[in-house]
N, C-alpha and C. Protein backbone atom coordinates (compact mmCIF):
# COMPACT_ATOMS: atom_id res chain seq x y z
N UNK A 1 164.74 111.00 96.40
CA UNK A 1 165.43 110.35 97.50
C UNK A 1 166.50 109.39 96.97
N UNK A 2 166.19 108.77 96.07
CA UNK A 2 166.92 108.30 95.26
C UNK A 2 168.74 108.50 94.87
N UNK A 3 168.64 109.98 94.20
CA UNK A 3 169.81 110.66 93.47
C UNK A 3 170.51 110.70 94.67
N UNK A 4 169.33 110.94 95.94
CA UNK A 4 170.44 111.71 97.50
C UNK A 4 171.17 110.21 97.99
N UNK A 5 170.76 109.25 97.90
CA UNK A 5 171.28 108.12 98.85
C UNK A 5 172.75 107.54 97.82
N UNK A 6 172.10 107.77 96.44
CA UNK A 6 173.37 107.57 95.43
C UNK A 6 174.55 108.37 95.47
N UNK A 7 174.10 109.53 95.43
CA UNK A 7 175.18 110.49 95.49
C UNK A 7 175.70 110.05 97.23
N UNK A 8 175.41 110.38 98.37
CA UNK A 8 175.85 109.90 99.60
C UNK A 8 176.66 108.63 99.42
N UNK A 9 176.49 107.79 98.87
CA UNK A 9 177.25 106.36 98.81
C UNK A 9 178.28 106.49 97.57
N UNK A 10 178.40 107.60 96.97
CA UNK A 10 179.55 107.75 96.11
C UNK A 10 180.33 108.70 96.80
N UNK A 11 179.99 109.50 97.87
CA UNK A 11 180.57 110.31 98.65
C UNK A 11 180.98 109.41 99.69
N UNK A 12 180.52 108.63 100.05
CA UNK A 12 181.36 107.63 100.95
C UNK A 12 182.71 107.17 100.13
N UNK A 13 182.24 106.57 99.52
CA UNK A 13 183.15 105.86 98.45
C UNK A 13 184.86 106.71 98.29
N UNK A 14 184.71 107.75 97.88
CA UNK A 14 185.45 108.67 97.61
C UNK A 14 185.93 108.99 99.01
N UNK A 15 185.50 108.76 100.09
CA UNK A 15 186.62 109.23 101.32
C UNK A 15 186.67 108.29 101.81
N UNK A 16 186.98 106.85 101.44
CA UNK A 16 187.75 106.00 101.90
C UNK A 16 189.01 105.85 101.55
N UNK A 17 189.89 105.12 101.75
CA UNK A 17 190.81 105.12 101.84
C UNK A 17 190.89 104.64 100.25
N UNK A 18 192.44 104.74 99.72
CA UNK A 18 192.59 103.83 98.57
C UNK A 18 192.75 102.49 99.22
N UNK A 19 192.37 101.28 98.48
CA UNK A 19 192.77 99.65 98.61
C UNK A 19 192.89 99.41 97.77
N UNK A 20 194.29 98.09 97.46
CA UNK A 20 194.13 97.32 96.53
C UNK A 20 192.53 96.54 96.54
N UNK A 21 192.70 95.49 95.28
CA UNK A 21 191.53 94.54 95.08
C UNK A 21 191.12 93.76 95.92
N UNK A 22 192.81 93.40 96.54
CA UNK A 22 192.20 91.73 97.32
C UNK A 22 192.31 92.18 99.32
N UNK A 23 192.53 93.90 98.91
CA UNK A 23 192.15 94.22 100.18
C UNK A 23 191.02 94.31 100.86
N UNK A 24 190.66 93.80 101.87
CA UNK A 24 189.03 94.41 102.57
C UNK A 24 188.56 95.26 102.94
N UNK A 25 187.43 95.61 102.57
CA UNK A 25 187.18 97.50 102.91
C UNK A 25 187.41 97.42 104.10
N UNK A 26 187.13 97.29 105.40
CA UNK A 26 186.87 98.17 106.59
C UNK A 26 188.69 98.60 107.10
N UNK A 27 189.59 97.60 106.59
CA UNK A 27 191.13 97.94 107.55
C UNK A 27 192.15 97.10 106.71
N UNK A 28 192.85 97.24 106.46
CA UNK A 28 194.56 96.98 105.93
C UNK A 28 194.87 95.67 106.93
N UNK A 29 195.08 94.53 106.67
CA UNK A 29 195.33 92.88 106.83
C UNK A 29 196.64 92.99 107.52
N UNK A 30 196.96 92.62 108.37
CA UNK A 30 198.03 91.97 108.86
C UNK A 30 198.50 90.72 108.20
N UNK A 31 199.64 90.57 108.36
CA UNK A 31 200.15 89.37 107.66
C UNK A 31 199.32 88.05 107.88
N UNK A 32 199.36 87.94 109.20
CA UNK A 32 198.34 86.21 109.62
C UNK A 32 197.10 86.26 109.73
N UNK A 33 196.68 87.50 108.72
CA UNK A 33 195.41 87.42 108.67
C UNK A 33 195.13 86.81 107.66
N UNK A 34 196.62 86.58 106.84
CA UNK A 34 196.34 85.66 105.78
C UNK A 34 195.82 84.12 105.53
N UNK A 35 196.54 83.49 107.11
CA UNK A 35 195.66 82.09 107.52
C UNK A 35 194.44 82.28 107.84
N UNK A 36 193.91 83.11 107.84
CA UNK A 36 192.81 83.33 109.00
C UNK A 36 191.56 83.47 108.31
N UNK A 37 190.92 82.95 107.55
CA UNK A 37 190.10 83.23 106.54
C UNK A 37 188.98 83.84 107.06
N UNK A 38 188.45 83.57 108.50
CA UNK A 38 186.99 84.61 108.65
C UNK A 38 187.11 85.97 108.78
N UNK A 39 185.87 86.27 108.42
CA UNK A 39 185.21 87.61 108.07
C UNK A 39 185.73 88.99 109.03
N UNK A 40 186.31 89.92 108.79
CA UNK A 40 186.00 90.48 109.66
C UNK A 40 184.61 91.64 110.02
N UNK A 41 184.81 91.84 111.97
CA UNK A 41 183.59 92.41 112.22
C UNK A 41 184.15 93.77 112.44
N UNK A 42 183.90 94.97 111.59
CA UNK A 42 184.20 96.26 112.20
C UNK A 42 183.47 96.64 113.50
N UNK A 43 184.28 97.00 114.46
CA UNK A 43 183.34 97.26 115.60
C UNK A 43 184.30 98.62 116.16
N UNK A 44 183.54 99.89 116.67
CA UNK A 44 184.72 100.72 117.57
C UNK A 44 185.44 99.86 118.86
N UNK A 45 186.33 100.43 118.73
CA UNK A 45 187.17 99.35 120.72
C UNK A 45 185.84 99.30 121.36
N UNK A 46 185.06 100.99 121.62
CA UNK A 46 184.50 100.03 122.91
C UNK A 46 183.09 98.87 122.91
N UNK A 47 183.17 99.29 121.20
CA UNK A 47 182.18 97.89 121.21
C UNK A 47 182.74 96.53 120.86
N UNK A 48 183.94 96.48 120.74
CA UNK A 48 185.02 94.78 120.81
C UNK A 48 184.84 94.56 122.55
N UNK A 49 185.36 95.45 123.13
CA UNK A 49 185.24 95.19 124.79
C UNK A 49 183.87 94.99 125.13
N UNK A 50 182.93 95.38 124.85
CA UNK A 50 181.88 95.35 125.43
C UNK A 50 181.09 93.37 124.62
N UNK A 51 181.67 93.46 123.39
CA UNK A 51 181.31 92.44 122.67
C UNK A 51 181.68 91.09 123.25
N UNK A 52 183.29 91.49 123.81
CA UNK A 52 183.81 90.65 124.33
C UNK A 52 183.32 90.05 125.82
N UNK A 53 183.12 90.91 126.69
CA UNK A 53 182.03 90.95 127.56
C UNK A 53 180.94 90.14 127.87
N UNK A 54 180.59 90.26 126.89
CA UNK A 54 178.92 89.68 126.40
C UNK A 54 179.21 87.94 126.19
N UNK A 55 180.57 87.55 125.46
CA UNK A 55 180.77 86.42 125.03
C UNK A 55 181.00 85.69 126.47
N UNK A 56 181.54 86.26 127.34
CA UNK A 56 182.18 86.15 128.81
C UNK A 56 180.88 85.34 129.03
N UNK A 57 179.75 86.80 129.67
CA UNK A 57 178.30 86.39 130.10
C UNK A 57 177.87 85.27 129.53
N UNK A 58 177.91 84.92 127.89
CA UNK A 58 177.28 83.79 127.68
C UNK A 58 177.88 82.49 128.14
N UNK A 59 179.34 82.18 128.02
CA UNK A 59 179.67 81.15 128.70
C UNK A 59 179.17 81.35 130.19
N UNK A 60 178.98 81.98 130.80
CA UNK A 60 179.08 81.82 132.41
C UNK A 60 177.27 81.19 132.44
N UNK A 61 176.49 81.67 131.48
CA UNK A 61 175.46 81.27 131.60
C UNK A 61 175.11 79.55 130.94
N UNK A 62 175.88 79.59 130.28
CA UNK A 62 176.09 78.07 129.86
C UNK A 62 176.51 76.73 130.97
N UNK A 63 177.52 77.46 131.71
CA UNK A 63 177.88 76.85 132.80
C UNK A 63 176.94 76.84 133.44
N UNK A 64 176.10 77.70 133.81
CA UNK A 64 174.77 77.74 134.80
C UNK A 64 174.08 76.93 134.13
N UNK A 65 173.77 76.97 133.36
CA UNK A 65 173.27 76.02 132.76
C UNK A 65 173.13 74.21 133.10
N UNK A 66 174.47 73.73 132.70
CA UNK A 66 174.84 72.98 132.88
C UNK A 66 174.35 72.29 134.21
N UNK A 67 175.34 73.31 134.98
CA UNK A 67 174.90 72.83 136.46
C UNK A 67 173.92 72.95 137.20
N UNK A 68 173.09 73.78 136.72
CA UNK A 68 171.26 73.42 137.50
C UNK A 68 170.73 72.23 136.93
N UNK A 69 170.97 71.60 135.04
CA UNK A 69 170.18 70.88 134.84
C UNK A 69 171.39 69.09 135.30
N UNK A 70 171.90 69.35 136.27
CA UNK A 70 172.58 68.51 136.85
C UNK A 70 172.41 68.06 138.39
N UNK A 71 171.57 69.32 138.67
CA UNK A 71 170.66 69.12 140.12
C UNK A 71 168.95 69.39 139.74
N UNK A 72 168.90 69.01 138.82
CA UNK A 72 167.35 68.72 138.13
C UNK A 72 166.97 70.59 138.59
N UNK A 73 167.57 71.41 138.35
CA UNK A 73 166.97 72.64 138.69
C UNK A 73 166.42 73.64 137.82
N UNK A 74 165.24 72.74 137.21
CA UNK A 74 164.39 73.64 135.37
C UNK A 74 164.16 74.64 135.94
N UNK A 75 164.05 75.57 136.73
CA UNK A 75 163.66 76.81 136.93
C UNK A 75 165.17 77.71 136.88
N UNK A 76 166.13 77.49 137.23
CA UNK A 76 167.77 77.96 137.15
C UNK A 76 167.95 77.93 135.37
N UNK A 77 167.69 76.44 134.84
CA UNK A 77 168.15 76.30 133.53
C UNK A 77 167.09 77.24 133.13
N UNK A 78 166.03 77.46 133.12
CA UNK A 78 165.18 78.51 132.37
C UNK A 78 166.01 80.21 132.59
N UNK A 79 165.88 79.99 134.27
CA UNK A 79 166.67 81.59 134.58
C UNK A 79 167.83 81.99 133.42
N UNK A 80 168.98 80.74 133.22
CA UNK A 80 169.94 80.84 132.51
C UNK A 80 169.85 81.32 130.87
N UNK A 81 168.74 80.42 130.46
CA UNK A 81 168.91 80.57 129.36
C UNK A 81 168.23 81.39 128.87
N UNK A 82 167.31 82.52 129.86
CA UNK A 82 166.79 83.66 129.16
C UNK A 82 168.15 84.63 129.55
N UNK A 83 168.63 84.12 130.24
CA UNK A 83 169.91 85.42 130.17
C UNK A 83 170.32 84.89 128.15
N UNK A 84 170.21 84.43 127.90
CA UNK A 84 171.14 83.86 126.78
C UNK A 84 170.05 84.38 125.06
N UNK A 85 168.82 83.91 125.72
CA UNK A 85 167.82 84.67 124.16
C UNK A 85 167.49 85.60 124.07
N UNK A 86 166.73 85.99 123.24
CA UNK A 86 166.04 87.26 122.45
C UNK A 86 165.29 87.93 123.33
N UNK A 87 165.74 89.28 123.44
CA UNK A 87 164.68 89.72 124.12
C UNK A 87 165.03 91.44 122.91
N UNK A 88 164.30 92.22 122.90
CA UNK A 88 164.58 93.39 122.50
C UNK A 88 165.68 94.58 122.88
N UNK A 89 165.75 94.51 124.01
CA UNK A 89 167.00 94.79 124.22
C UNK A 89 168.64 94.00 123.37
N UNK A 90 168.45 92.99 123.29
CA UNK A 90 169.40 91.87 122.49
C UNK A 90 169.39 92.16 121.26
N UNK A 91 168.14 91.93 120.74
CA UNK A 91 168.06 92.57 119.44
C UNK A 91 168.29 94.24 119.25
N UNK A 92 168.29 95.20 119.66
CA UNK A 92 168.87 95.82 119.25
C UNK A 92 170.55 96.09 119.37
N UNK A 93 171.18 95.15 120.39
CA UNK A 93 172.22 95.24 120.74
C UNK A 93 173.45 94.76 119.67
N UNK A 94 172.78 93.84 118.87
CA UNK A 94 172.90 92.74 117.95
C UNK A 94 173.17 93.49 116.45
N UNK A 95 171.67 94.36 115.99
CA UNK A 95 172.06 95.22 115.18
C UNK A 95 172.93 96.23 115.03
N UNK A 96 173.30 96.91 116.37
CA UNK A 96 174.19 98.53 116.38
C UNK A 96 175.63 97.39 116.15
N UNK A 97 175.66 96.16 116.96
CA UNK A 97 177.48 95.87 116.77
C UNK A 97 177.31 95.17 114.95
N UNK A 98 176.29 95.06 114.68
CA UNK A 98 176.38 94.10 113.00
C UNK A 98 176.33 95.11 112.42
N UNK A 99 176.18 96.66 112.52
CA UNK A 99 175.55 97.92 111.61
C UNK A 99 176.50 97.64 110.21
N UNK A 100 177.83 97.77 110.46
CA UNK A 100 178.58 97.54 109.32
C UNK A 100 178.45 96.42 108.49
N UNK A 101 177.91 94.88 109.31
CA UNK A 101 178.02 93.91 108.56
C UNK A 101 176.75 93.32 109.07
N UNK A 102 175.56 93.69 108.00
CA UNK A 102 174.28 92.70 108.50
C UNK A 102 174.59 91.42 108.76
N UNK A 103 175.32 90.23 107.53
CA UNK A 103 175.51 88.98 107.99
C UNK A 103 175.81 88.86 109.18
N UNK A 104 176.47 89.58 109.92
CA UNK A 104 176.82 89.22 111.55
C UNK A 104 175.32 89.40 112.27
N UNK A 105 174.64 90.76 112.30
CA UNK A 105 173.63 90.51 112.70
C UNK A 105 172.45 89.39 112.67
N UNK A 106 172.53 88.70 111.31
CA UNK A 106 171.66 87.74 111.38
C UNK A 106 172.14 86.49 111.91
N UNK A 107 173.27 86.69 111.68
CA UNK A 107 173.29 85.07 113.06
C UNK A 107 173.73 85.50 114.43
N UNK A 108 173.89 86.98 114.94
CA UNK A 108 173.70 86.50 116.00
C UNK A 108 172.54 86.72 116.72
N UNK A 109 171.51 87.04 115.67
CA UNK A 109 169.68 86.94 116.23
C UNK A 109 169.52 85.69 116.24
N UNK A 110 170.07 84.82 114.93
CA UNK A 110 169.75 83.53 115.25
C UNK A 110 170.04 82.36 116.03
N UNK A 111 171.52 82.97 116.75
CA UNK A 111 172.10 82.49 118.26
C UNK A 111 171.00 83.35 119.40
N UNK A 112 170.19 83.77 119.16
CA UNK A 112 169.92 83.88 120.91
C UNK A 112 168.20 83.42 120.24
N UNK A 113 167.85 83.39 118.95
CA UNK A 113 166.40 82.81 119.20
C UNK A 113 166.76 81.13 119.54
N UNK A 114 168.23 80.61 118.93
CA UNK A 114 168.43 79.05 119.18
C UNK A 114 167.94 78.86 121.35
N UNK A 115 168.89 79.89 121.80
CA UNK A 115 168.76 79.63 123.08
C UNK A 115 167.55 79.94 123.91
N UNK A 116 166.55 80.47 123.23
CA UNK A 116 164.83 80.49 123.78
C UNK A 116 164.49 79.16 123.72
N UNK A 117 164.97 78.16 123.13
CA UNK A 117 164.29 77.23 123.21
C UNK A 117 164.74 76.34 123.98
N UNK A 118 166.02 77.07 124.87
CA UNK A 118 166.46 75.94 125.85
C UNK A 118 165.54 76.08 126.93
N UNK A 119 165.31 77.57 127.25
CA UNK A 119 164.22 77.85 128.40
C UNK A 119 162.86 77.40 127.94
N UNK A 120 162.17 77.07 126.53
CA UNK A 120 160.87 76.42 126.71
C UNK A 120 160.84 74.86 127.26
N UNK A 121 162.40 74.41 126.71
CA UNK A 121 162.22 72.57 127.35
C UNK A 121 162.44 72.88 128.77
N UNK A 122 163.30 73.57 129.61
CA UNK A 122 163.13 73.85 131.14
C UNK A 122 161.96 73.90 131.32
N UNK A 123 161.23 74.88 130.58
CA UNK A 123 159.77 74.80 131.45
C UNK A 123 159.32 74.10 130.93
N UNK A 124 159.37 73.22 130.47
CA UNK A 124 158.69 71.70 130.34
C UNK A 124 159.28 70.68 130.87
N UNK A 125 160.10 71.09 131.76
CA UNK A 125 161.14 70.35 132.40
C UNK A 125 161.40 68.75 131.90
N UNK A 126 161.95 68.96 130.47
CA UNK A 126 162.57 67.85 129.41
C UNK A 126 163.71 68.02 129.54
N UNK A 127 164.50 67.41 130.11
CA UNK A 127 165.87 66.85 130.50
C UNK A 127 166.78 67.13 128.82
N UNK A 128 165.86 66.09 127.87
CA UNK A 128 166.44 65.46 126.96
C UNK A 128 166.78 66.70 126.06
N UNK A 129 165.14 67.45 126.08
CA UNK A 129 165.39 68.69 125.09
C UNK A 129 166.40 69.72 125.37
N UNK A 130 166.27 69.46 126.69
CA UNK A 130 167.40 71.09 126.95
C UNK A 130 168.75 70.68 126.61
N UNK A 131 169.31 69.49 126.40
CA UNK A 131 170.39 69.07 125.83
C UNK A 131 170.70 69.17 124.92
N UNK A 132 169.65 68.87 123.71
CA UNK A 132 169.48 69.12 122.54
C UNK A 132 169.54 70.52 122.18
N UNK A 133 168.57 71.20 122.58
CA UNK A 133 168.41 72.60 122.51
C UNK A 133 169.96 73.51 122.83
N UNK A 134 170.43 72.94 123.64
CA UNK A 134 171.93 73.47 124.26
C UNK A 134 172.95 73.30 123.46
N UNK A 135 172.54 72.01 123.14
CA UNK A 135 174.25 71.75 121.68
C UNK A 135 173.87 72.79 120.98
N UNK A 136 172.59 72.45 120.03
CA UNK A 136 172.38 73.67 119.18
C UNK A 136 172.81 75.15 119.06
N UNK A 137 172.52 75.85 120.45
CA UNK A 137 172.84 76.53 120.86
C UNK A 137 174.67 76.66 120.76
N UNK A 138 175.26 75.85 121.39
CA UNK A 138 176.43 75.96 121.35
C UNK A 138 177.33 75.45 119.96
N UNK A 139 176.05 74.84 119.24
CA UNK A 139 176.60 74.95 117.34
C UNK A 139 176.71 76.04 116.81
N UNK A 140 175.55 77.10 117.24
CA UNK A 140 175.61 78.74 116.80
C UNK A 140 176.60 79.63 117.20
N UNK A 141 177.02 78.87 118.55
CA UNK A 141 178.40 80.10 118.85
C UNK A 141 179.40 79.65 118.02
N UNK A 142 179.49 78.26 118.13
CA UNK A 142 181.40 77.88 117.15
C UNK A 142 181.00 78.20 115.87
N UNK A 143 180.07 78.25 115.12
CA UNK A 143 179.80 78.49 113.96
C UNK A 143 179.90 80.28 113.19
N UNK A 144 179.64 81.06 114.88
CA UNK A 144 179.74 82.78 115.03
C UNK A 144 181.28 82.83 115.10
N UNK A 145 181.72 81.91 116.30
CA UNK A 145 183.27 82.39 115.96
C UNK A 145 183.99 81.77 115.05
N UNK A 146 183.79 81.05 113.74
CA UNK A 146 184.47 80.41 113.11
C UNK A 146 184.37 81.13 112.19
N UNK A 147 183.46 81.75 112.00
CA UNK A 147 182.97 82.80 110.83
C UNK A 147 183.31 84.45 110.89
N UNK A 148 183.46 84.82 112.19
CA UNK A 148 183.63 86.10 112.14
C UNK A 148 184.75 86.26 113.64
N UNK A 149 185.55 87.78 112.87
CA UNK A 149 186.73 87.61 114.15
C UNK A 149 186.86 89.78 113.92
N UNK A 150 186.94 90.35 115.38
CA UNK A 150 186.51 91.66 115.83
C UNK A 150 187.68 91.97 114.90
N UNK A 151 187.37 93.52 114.28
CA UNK A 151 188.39 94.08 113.39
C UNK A 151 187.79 95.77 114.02
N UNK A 152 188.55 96.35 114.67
CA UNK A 152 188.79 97.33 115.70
C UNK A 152 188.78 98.80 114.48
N UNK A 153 187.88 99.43 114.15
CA UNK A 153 188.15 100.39 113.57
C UNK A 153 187.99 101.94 113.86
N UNK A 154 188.90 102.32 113.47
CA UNK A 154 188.26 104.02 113.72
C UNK A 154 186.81 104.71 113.91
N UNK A 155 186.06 105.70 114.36
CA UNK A 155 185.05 106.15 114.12
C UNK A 155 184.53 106.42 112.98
N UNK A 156 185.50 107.26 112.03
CA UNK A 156 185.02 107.50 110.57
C UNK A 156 184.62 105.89 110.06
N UNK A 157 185.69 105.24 110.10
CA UNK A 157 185.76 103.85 109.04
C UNK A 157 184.51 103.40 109.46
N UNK A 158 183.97 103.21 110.70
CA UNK A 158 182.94 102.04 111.36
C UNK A 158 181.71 103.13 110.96
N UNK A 159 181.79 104.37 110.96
CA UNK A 159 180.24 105.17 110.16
C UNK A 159 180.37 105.17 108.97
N UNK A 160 181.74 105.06 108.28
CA UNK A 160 181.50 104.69 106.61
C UNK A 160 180.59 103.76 106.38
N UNK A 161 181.09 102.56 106.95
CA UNK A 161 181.06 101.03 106.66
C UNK A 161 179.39 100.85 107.51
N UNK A 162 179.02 101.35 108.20
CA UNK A 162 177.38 101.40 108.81
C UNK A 162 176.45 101.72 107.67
N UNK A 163 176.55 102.91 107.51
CA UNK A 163 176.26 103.59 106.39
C UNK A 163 176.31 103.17 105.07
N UNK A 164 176.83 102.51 104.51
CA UNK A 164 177.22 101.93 103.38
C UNK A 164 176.36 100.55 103.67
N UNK A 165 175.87 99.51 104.70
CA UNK A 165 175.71 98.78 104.70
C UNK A 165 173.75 98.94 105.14
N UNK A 166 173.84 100.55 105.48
CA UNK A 166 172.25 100.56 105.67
C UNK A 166 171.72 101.25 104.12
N UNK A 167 172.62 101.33 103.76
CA UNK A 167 172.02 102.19 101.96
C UNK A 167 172.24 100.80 100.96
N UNK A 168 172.48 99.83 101.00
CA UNK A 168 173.14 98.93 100.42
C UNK A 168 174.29 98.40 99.73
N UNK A 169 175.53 99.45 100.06
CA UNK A 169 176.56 99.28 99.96
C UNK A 169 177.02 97.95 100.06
N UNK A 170 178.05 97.23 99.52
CA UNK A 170 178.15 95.49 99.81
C UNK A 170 179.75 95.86 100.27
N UNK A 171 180.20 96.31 101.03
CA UNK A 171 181.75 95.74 101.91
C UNK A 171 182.48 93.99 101.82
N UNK A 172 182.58 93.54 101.32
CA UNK A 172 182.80 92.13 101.24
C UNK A 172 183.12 91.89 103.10
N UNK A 173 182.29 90.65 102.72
CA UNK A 173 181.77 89.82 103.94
C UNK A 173 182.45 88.53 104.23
């Protein structure tokens, strides 16, 4: 099993594209990508749209947020913030858009286990914690988008770069 996953990841290798050194595997840099130092995330379009989507939902649930625990309403802030954590569905949603780049996947499992714990202080209806719990929460998103920015790739490129990253291929991150 061995020889097969080696040989497969040298067969990847070989139908990528040529790059220079200080190019990044998944796509060819635009100029101001030169300020731009975070990572990119290979994703197909319709998983940038759909990704994008998702970022939508979480602010809107943040706002809900906000404003139930502003009419003392711990059962809304709980509603909210399980829209926002882990559930299995999430987690797998999490892995298929990180396939190319685990580091993305692991923080953004670790953005939605941060926001389970806004819904345990709701149901303990702790004012103080769900505040706490909420920055946190909203430390994991600026910290997701400061770190990583959608890089739109072809079908081949985004099953190279999956593939390469479930055999242990290292794509710079």
């Amino acid at each position: 099993m061995v020889e097969f996953v080696t040989i497969l990841v040298i067969l990847i290798f070989t139908a990528l594209p040529a790059r220079s050194a200080d190019q990044p595997l998944a796509t060819a840099r635009a100029p101001h990508d030169a300020i731009d130092a975070r990572r990119p995330l290979p994703l197909l379009p319709v998983m940038a749209v759909h990704q994008k989507q998702t970022m939508r939902e979480h602010l809107g649930a943040v706002q809900e947020i906000i404003a139930a625990l502003g009419s003392d309403d711990f059962d809304a802030v709980q509603r909210s913030a399980t829209r926002l954590g882990f559930s299995e569905e999430v987690g797998q949603m999490c892995e298929h858009l990180g396939a190319a780049s685990p580091a993305f996947t692991k923080q953004a499992l670790a953005f939605h286990h941060t926001a389970d714990r806004i819904a345990t202080a709701a149901r303990d209806h702790d004012r103080s914690r769900v505040l706490v719990e909420l920055s946190t929460t909203l430390q994991a998103c600026t910290a997701c988008h400061a770190a990583w920015k959608q890089d739109v790739v072809s079908e081949s490129t985004w099953n190279n770069l999956a593939l390469l990253a479930r055999f242990g291929g290292r794509p710079r991150e």
